[in-house]
Protein backbone atom coordinates (compact mmCIF):
# COMPACT_ATOMS: atom_id res chain seq x y z
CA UNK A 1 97.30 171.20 11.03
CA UNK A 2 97.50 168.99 7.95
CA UNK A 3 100.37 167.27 8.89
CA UNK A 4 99.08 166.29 12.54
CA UNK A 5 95.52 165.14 10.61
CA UNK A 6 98.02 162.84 8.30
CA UNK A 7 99.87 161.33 10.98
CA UNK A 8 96.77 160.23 12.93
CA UNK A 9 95.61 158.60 9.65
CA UNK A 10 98.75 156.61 9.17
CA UNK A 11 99.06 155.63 13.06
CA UNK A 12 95.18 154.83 13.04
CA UNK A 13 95.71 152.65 9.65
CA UNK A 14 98.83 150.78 11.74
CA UNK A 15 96.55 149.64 13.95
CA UNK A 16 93.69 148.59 11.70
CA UNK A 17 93.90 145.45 11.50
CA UNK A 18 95.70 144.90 15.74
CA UNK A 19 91.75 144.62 16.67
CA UNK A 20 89.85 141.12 16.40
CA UNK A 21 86.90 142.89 14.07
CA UNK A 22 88.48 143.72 10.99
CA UNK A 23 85.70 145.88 8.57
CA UNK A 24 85.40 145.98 4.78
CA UNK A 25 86.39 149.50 4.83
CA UNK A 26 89.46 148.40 6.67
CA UNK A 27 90.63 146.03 3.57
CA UNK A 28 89.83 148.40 0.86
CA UNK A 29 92.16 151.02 2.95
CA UNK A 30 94.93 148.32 2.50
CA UNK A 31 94.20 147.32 -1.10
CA UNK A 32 94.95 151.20 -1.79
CA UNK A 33 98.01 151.72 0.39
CA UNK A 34 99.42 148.65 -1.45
CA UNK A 35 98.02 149.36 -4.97
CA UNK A 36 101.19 149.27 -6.12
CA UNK A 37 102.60 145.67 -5.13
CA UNK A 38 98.78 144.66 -5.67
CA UNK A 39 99.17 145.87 -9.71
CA UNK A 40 102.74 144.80 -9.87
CA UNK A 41 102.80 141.23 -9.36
CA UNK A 42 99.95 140.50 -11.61
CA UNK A 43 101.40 142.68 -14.34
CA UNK A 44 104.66 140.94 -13.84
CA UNK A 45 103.58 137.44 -14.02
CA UNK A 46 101.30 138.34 -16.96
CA UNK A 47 104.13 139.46 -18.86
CA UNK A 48 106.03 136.36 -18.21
CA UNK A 49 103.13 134.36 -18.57
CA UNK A 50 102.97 135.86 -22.51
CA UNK A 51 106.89 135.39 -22.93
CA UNK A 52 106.74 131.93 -21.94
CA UNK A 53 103.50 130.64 -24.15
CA UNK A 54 105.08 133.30 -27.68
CA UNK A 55 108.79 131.63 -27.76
CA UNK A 56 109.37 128.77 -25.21
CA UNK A 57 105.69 126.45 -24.77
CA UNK A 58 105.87 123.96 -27.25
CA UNK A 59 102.70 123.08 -28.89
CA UNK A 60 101.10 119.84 -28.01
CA UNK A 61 98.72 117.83 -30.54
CA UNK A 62 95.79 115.48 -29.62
CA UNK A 63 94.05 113.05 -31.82
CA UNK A 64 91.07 111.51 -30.06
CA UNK A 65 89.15 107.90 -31.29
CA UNK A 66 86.23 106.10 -29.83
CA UNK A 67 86.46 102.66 -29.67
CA UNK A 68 85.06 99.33 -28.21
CA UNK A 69 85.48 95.71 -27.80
CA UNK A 70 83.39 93.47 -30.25
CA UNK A 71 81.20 90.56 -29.00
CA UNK A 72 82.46 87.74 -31.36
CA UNK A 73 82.67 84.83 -28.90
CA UNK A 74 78.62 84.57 -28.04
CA UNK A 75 78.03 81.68 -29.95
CA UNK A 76 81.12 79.01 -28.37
CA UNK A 77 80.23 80.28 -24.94
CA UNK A 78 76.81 78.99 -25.46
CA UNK A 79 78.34 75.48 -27.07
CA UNK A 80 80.32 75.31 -23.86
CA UNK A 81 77.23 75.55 -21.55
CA UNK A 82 75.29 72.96 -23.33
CA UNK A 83 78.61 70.77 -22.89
CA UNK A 84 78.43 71.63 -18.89
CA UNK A 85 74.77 70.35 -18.78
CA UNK A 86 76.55 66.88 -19.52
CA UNK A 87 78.74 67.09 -16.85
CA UNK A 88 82.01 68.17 -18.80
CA UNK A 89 83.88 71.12 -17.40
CA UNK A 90 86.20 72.09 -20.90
CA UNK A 91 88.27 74.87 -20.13
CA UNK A 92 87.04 78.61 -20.47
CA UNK A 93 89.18 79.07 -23.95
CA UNK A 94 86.21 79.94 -26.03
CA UNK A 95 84.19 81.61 -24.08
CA UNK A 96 84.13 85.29 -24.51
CA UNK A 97 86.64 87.46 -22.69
CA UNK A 98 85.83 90.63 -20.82
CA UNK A 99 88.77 92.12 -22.37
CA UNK A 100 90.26 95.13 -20.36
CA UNK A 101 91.39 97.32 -23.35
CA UNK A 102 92.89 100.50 -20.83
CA UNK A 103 95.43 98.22 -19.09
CA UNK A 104 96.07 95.80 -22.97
CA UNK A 105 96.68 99.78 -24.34
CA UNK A 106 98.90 100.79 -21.72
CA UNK A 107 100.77 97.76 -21.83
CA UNK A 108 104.29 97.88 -21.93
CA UNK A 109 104.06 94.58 -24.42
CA UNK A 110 101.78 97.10 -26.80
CA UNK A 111 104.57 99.64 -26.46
CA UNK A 112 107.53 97.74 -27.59
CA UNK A 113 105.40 96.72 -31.17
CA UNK A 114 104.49 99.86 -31.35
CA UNK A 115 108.35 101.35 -31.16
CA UNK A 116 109.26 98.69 -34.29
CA UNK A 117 106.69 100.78 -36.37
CA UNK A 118 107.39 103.62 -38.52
CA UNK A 119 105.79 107.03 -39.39
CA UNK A 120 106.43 109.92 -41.49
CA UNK A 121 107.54 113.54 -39.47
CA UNK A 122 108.25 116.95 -40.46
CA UNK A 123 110.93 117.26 -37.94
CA UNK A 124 112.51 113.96 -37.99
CA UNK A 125 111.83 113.11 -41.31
CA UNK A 126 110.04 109.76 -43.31
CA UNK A 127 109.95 106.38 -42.34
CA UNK A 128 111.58 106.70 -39.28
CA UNK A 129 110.82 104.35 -36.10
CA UNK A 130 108.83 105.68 -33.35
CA UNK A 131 111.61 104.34 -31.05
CA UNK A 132 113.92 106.80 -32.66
CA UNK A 133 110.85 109.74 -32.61
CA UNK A 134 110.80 108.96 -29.21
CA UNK A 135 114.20 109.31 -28.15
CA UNK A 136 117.14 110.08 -30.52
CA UNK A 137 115.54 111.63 -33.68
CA UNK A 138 118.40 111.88 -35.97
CA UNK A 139 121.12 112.00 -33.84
CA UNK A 140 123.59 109.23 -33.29
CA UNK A 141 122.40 106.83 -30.19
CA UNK A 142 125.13 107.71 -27.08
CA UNK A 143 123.47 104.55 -25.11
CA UNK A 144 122.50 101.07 -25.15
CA UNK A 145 119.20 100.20 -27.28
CA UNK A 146 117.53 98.66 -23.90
CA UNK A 147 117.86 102.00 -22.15
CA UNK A 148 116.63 103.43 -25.39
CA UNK A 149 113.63 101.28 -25.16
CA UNK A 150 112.95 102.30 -21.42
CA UNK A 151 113.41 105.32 -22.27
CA UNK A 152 111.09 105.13 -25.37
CA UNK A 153 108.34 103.09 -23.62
CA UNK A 154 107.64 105.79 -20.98
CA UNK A 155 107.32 108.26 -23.39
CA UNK A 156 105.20 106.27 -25.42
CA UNK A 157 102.81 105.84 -22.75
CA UNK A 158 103.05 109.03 -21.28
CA UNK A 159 101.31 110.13 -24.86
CA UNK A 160 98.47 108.12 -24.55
CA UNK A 161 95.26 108.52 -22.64
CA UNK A 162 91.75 106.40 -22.39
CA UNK A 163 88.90 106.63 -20.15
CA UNK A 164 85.48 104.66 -20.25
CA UNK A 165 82.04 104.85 -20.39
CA UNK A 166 80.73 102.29 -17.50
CA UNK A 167 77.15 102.83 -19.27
CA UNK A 168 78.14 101.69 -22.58
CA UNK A 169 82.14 99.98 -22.41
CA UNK A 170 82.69 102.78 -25.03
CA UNK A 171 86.46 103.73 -24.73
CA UNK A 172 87.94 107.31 -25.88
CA UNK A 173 91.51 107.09 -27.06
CA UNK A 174 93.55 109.74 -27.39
CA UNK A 175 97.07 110.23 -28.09
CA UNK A 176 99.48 113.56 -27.87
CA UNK A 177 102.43 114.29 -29.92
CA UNK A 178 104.32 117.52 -30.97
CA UNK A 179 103.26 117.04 -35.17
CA UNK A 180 99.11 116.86 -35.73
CA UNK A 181 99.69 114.02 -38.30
CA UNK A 182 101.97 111.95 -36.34
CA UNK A 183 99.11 111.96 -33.35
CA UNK A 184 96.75 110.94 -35.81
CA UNK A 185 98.89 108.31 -37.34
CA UNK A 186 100.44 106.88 -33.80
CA UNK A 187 96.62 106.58 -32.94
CA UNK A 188 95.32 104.84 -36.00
CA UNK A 189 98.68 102.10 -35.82
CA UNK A 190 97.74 101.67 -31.91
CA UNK A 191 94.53 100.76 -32.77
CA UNK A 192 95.64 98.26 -35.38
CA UNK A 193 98.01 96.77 -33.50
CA UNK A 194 95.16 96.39 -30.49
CA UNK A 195 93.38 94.38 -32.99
CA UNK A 196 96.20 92.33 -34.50
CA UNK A 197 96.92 91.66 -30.50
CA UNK A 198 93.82 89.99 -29.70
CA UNK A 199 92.81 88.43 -33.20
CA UNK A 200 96.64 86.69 -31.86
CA UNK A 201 95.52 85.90 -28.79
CA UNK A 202 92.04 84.65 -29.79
CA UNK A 203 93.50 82.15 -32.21
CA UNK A 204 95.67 80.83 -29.63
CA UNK A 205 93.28 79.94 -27.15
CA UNK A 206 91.56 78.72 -30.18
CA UNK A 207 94.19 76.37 -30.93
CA UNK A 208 94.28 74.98 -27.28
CA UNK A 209 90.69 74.65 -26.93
CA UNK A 210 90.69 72.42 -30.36
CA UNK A 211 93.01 70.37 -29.08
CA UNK A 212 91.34 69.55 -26.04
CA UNK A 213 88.21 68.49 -27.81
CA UNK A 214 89.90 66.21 -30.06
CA UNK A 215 91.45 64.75 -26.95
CA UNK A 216 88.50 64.55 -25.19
CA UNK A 217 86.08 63.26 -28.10
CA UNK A 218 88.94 60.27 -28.47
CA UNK A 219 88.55 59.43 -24.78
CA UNK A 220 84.85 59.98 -24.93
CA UNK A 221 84.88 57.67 -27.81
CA UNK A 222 86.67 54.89 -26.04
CA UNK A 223 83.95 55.08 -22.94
CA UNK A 224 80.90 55.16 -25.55
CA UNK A 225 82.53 51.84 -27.26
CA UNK A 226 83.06 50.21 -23.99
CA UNK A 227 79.68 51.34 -22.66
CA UNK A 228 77.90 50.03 -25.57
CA UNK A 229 79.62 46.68 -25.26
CA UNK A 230 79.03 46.26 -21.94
CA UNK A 231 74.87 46.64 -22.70
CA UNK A 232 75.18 44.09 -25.83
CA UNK A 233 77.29 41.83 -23.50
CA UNK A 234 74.44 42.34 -20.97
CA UNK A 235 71.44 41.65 -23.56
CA UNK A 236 73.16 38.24 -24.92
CA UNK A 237 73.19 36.98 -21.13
CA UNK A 238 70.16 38.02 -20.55
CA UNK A 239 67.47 37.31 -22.99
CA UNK A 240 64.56 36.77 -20.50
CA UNK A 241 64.60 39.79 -17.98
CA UNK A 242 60.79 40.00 -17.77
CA UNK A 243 59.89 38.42 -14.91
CA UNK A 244 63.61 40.34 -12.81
CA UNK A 245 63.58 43.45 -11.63
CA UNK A 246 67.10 43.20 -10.71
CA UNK A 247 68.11 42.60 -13.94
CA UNK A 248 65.87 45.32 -15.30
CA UNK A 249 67.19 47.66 -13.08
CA UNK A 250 71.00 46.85 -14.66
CA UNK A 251 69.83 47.21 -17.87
CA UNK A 252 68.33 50.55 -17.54
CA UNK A 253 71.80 51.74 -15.77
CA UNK A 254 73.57 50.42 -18.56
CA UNK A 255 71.56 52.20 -20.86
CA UNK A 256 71.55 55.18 -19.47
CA UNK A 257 75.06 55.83 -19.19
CA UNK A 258 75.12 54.63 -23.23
CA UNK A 259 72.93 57.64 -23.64
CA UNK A 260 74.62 60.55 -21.79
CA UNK A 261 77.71 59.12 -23.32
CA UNK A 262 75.86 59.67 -26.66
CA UNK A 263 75.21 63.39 -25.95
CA UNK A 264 78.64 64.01 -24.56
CA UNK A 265 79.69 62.44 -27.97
CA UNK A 266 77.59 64.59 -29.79
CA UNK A 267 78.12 67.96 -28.12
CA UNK A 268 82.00 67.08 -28.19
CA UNK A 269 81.75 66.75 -32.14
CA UNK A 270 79.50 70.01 -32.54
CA UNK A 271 81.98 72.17 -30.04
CA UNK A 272 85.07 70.56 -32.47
CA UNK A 273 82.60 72.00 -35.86
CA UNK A 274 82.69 75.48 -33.81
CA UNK A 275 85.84 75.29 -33.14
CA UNK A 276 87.32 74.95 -36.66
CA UNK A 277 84.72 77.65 -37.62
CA UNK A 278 86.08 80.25 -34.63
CA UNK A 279 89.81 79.04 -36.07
CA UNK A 280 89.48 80.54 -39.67
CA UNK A 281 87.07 83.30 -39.39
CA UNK A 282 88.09 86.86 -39.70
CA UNK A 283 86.47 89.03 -37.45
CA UNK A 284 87.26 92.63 -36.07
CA UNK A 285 88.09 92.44 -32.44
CA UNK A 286 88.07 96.09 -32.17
CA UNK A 287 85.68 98.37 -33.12
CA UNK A 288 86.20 101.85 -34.48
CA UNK A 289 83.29 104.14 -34.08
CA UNK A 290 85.17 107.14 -34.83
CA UNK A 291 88.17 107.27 -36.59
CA UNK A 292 91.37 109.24 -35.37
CA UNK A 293 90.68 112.25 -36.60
CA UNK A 294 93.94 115.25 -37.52
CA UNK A 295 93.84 117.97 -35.05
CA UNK A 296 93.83 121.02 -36.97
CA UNK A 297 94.87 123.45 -33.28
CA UNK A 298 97.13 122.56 -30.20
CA UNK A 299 95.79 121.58 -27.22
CA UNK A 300 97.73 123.21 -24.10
CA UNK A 301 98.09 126.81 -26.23
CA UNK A 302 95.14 128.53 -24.61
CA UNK A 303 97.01 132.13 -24.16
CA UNK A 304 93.74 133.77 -23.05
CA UNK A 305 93.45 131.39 -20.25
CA UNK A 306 97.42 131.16 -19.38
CA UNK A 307 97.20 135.07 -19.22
CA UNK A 308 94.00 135.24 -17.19
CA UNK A 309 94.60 132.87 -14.29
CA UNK A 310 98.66 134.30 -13.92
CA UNK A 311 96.38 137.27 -13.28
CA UNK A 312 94.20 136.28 -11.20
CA UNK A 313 96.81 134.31 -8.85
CA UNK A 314 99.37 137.64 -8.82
CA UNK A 315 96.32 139.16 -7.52
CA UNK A 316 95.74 137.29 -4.61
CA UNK A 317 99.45 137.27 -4.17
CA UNK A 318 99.69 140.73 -4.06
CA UNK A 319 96.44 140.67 -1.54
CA UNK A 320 98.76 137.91 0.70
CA UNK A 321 101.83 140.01 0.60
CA UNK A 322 99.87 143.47 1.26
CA UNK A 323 97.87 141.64 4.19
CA UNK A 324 101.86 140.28 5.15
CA UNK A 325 103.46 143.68 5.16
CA UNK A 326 100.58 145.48 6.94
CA UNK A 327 101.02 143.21 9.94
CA UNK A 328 104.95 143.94 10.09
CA UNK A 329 104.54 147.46 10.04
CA UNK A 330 101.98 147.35 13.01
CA UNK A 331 104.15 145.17 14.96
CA UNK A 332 106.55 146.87 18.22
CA UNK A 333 110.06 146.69 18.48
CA UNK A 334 109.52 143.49 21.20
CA UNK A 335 108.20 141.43 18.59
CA UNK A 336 110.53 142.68 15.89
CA UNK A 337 113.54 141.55 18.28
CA UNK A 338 112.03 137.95 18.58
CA UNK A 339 112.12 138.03 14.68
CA UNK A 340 115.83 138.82 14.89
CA UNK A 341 116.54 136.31 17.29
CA UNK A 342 114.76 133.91 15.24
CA UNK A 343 116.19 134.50 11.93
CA UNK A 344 119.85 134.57 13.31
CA UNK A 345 118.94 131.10 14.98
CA UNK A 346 117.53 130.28 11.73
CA UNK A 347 120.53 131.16 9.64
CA UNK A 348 122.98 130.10 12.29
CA UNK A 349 121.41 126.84 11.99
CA UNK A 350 121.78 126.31 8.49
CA UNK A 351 125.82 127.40 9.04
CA UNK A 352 126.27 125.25 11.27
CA UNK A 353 125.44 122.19 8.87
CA UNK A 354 127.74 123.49 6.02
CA UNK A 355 130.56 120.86 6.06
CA UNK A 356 132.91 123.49 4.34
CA UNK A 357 132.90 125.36 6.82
């Protein structure tokens, strides 16, 4: 009697889930005919989860900075409007930049100073190069030093991530390495070198927009002179003009272009003072807000977490294969034919292409 009761139980359970309506009794009969595969695979990924993260993960440091771009430029801008309100168009050199630190940082120009610098490792050892941190260590080099320096460069920027604050141009910097004081020390010398980039550039432009001016207040010069003589030249002609509007009229054209020459004159010589001023002072280009700080714990060992979600998704695998072998038992031997016939075309297939063969 008991064994005809069990066998309608397992042939009714077959055919649980055949119907369209599946209940929730009908999965939690499932979850306990499979309890086994469902405890299994979590257990087994756990424990390779926990192998993985004790003796093979290696531990990854971050060093995080907040930064952002100093306003330095606000006064020649405002020199070079006043100059286009005479009508001269000087070249944007001056005026201030909307520098776009994330792409200067991730530079591959930034890289290559970076790889000429040194720093101090445990592993490696002092005073070594980061191009040699980065690639070789202390080993003898078996290739060229420009695939070294490829090679270098991408990890070099593969370490480094920044993201933005649209609200307040505030950027976070942070930079990864396998040695808490190296990521604090490759992070302080980026920043540095950030600054030293664009104090270079700034000067530069400097330099090109000084010698414009000069240029220009020379020319300008020449036209005020010529200007000038061509009123007094004017004047000794004509002495009487009183009773002429024509001549009037000539004079007043002469002297006005005497006068916007003056101001262009003028402007030119306080945009050269500016200039000279911009030239020599020493301003920070970058500001720190916070400094790059040691981490004192890794940032990708979270073995709580790690162990957790391999739980969770050998869970739901063992759910998947449970729901997977359910449906094969309940299928008849009409479909499990087609399944033959499809795995020897499958396999077949797959022979076929083997050019050993």
């Amino acid at each position: 009697m008991k064994k005809k009761s069990q066998h309608k139980i397992d042939s009714s359970a077959i055919h649980y889930f055949e119907g369209n309506n599946t209940s929730f009794t009908d999965i939690v009969i499932l979850i306990v005919k499979n309890i086994k595969i469902i405890i299994f695979i979590p257990t087994f990924l756990c424990l390779i989860t926990i192998f993985y993260v004790l003796f093979f993960q290696k531990p990854i440091y971050k060093s995080t900075s907040k930064i952002m771009s100093s306003t330095s430029s606000g006064n020649t801008s405002k020199a070079f409007g006043i100059a286009a309100q005479f009508g001269i168009n000087l070249p944007n050199l001056l005026s201030e930049p909307k520098w776009v630190y994330p792409e200067i940082i991730k530079s591959r120009t930034l890289a290559k100073i970076m790889l000429k610098r040194s720093f101090d490792s445990k592993k490696f050892g002092n005073n070594k190069s980061l191009l040699k941190i980065l690639t070789v260590g202390n080993d003898q080099p078996m290739m060229g030093m420009d695939t070294l320096e490829i090679i270098a460069i991408e990890n070099f920027l593969s370490m480094i991530s920044i993201s933005e604050d649209p609200k307040t141009s505030i950027l976070t910097l942070s930079i990864e390495a396998f040695e808490p004081r190296l990521a604090s020390d490759i992070n302080k010398a980026l920043i540095e070198e950030l600054d030293t980039h664009q104090r270079k550039y700034n000067k530069a432009k400097t330099s090109e927009a000084k010698q414009f001016i000069e240029e220009r207040i020379l020319d300008t010069e020449k036209e005020l002179m010529a200007a000038e003589e061509d009123l007094k030249d004017f004047m000794a002609r004509n002495r009487r003009i009183e009773n002429s509007p024509a001549l009037q009229l000539a004079q007043q054209r002469l002297g006005r272009e005497v006068t916007v020459l003056i101001g262009v004159f003028t402007t030119l010589k306080q945009q050269l003072e500016t200039t000279k001023i911009e030239e020599v002072k020493e301003s920070d280009y970058v500001i720190v807000l916070d400094l790059p700080e040691i981490p004192i714990k890794s940032s990708n060992q979270n073995k709580k977490s790690d162990v957790i979600l391999s739980g969770v998704i050998g869970i739901f695998l063992g759910v998947i294969i449970s729901f997977f072998m359910e449906h094969y038992r309940s299928i008849g031997d009409e479909d499990l034919k087609k399944i033959n016939i499809i795995r020897y075309s499958f396999f077949k297939s797959i022979s076929d292409l083997n050019p050993f063969k």
